[in-house]
N, C-alpha and C. Protein backbone atom coordinates (compact mmCIF):
# COMPACT_ATOMS: atom_id res chain seq x y z
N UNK A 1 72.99 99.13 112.73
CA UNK A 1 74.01 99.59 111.82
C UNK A 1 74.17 98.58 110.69
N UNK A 2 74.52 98.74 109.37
CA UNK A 2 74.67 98.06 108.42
C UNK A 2 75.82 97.74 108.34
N UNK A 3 75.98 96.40 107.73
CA UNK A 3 76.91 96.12 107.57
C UNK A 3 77.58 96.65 106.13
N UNK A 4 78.90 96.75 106.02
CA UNK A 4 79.93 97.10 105.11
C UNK A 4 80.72 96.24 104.07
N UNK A 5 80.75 96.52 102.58
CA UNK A 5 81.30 95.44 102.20
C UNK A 5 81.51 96.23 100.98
N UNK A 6 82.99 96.16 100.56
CA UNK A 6 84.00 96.77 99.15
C UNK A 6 83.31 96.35 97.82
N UNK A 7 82.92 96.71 96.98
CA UNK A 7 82.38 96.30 95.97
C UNK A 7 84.44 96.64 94.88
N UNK A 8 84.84 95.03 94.28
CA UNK A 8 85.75 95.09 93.42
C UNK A 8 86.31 94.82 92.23
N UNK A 9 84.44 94.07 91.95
CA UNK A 9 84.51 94.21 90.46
C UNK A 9 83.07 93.78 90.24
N UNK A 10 82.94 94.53 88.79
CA UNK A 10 81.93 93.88 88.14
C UNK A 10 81.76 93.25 86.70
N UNK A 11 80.32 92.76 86.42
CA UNK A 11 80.11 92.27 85.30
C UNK A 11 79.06 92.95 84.61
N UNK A 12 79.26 93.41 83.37
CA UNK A 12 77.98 93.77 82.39
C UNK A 12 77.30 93.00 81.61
N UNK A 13 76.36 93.29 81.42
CA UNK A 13 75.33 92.68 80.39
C UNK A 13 76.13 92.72 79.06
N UNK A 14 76.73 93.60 78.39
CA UNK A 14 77.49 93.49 76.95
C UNK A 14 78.70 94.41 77.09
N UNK A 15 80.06 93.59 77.56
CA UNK A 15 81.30 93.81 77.44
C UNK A 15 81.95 95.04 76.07
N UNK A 16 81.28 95.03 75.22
CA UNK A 16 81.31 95.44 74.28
C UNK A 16 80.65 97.26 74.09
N UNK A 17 79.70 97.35 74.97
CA UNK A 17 79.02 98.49 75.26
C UNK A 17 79.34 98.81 76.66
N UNK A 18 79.67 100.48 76.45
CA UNK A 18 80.45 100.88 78.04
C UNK A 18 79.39 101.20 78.55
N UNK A 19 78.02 101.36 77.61
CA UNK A 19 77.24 102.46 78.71
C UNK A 19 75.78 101.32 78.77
N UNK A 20 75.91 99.70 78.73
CA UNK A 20 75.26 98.44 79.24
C UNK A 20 75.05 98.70 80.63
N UNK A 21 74.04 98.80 81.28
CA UNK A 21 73.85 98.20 82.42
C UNK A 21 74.93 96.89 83.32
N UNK A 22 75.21 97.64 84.96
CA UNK A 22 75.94 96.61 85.36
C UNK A 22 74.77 95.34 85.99
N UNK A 23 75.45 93.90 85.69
CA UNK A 23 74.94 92.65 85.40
C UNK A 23 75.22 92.22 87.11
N UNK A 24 76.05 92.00 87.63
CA UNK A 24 76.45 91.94 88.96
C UNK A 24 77.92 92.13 89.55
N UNK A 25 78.10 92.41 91.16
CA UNK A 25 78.66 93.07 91.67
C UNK A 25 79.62 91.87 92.13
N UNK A 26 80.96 91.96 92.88
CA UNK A 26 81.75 91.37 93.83
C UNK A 26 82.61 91.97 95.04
N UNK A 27 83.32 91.07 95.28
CA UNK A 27 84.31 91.82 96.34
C UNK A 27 84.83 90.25 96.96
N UNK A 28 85.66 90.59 98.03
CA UNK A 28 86.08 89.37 98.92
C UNK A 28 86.09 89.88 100.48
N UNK A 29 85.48 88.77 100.76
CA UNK A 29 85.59 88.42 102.80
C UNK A 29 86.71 88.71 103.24
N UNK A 30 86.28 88.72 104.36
CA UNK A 30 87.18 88.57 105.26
C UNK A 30 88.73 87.92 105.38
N UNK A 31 87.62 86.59 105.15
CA UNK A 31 88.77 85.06 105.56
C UNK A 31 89.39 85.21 103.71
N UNK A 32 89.02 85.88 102.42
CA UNK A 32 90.36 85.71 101.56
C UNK A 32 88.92 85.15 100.54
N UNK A 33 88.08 84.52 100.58
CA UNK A 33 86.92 84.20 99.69
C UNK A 33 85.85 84.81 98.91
N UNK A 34 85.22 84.50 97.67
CA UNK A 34 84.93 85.92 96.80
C UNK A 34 83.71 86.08 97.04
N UNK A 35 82.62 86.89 97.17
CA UNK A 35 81.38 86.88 97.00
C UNK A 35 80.93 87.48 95.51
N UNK A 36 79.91 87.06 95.05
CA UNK A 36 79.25 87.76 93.88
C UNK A 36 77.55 87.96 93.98
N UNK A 37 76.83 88.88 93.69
CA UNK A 37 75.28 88.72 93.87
C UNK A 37 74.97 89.68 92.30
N UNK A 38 73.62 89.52 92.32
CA UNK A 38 73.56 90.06 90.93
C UNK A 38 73.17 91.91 91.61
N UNK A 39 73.04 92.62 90.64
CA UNK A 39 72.67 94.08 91.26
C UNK A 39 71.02 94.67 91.84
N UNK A 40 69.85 93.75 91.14
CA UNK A 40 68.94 93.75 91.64
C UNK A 40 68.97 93.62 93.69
N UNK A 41 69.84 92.49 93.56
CA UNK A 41 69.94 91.73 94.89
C UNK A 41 70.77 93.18 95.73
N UNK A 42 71.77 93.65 95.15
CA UNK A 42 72.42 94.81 95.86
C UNK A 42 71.89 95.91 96.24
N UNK A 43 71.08 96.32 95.11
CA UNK A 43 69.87 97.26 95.41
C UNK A 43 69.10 97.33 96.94
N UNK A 44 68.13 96.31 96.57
CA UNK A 44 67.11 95.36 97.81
C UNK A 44 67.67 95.58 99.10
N UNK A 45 69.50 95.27 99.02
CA UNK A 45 69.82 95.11 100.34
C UNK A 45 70.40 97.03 100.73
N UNK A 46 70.70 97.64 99.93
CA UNK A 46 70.99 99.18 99.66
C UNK A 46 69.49 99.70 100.66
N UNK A 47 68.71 99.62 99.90
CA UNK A 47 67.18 100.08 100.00
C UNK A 47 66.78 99.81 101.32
N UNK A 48 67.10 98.40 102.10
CA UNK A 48 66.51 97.76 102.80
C UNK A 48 67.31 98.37 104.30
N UNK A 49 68.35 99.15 103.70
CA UNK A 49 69.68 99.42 104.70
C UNK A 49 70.27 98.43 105.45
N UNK A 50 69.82 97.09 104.69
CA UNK A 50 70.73 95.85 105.55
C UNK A 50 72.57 95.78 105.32
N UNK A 51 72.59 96.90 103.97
CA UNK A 51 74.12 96.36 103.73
C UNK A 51 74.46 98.16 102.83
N UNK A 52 75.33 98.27 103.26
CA UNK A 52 75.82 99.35 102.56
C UNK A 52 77.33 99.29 101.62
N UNK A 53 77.64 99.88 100.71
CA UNK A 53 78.48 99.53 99.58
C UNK A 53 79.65 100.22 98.82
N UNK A 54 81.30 99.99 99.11
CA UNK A 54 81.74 101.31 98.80
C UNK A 54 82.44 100.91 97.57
N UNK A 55 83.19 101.69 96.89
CA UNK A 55 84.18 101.47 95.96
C UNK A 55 85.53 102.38 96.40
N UNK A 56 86.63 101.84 96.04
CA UNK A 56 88.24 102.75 96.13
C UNK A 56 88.74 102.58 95.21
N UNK A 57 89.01 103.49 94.71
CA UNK A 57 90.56 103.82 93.33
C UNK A 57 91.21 104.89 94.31
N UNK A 58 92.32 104.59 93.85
CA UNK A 58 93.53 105.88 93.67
C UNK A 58 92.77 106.40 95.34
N UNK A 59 92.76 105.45 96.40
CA UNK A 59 93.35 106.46 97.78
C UNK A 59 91.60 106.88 98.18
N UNK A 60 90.93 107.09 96.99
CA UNK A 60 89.32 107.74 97.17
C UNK A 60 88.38 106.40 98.00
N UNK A 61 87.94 107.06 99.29
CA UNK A 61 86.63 105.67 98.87
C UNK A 61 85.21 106.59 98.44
N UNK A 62 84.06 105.94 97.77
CA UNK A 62 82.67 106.24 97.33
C UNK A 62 81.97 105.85 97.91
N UNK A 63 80.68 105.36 98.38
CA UNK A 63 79.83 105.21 98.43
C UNK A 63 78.56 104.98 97.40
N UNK A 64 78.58 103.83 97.28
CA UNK A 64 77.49 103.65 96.02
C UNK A 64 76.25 103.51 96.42
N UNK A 65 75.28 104.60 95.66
CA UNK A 65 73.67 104.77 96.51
C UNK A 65 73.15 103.93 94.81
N UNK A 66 71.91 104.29 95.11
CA UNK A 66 70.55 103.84 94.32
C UNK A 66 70.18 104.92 93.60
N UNK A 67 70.47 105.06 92.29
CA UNK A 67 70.38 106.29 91.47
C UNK A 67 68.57 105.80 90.51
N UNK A 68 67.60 106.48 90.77
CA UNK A 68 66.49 106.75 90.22
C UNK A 68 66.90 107.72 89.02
N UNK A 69 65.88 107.47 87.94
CA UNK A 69 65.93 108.26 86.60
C UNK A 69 64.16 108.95 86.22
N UNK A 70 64.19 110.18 86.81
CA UNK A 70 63.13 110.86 86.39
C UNK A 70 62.37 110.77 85.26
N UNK A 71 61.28 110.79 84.65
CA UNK A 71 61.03 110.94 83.49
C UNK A 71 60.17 112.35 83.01
């Protein structure tokens, strides 16, 4: 089983552009301490099913997968 972990904020490549690629992910432990990894790294571990990844607003939780772009 994978482990679980809140994704609660992120960072973009250009603050300035909404539709920039996200730069990397966070959240906090357990014990109250922050983690950050970049999104390549989130992917890898998505893909790898070592770690799975949610988000909550407003009461909802998500599930964030690995979105491919057809060409």
């Amino acid at each position: 089983m994978a482990n679980r972990a809140r994704i609660r904020c992120i960072n973009k490549t250009d603050r300035m552009n909404p539709h920039e690629r996200i730069k990397n992910v966070g959240g906090q432990n357990a014990d109250g301490s922050r983690w950050k990894q970049s999104v390549d790294q989130t992917i890898r571990e998505i893909e790898s099913r070592e770690w799975e990844f949610f988000v909550t607003e407003g009461g909802l939780t998500v599930d964030v997968i690995v979105a491919t772009q057809r060409e």
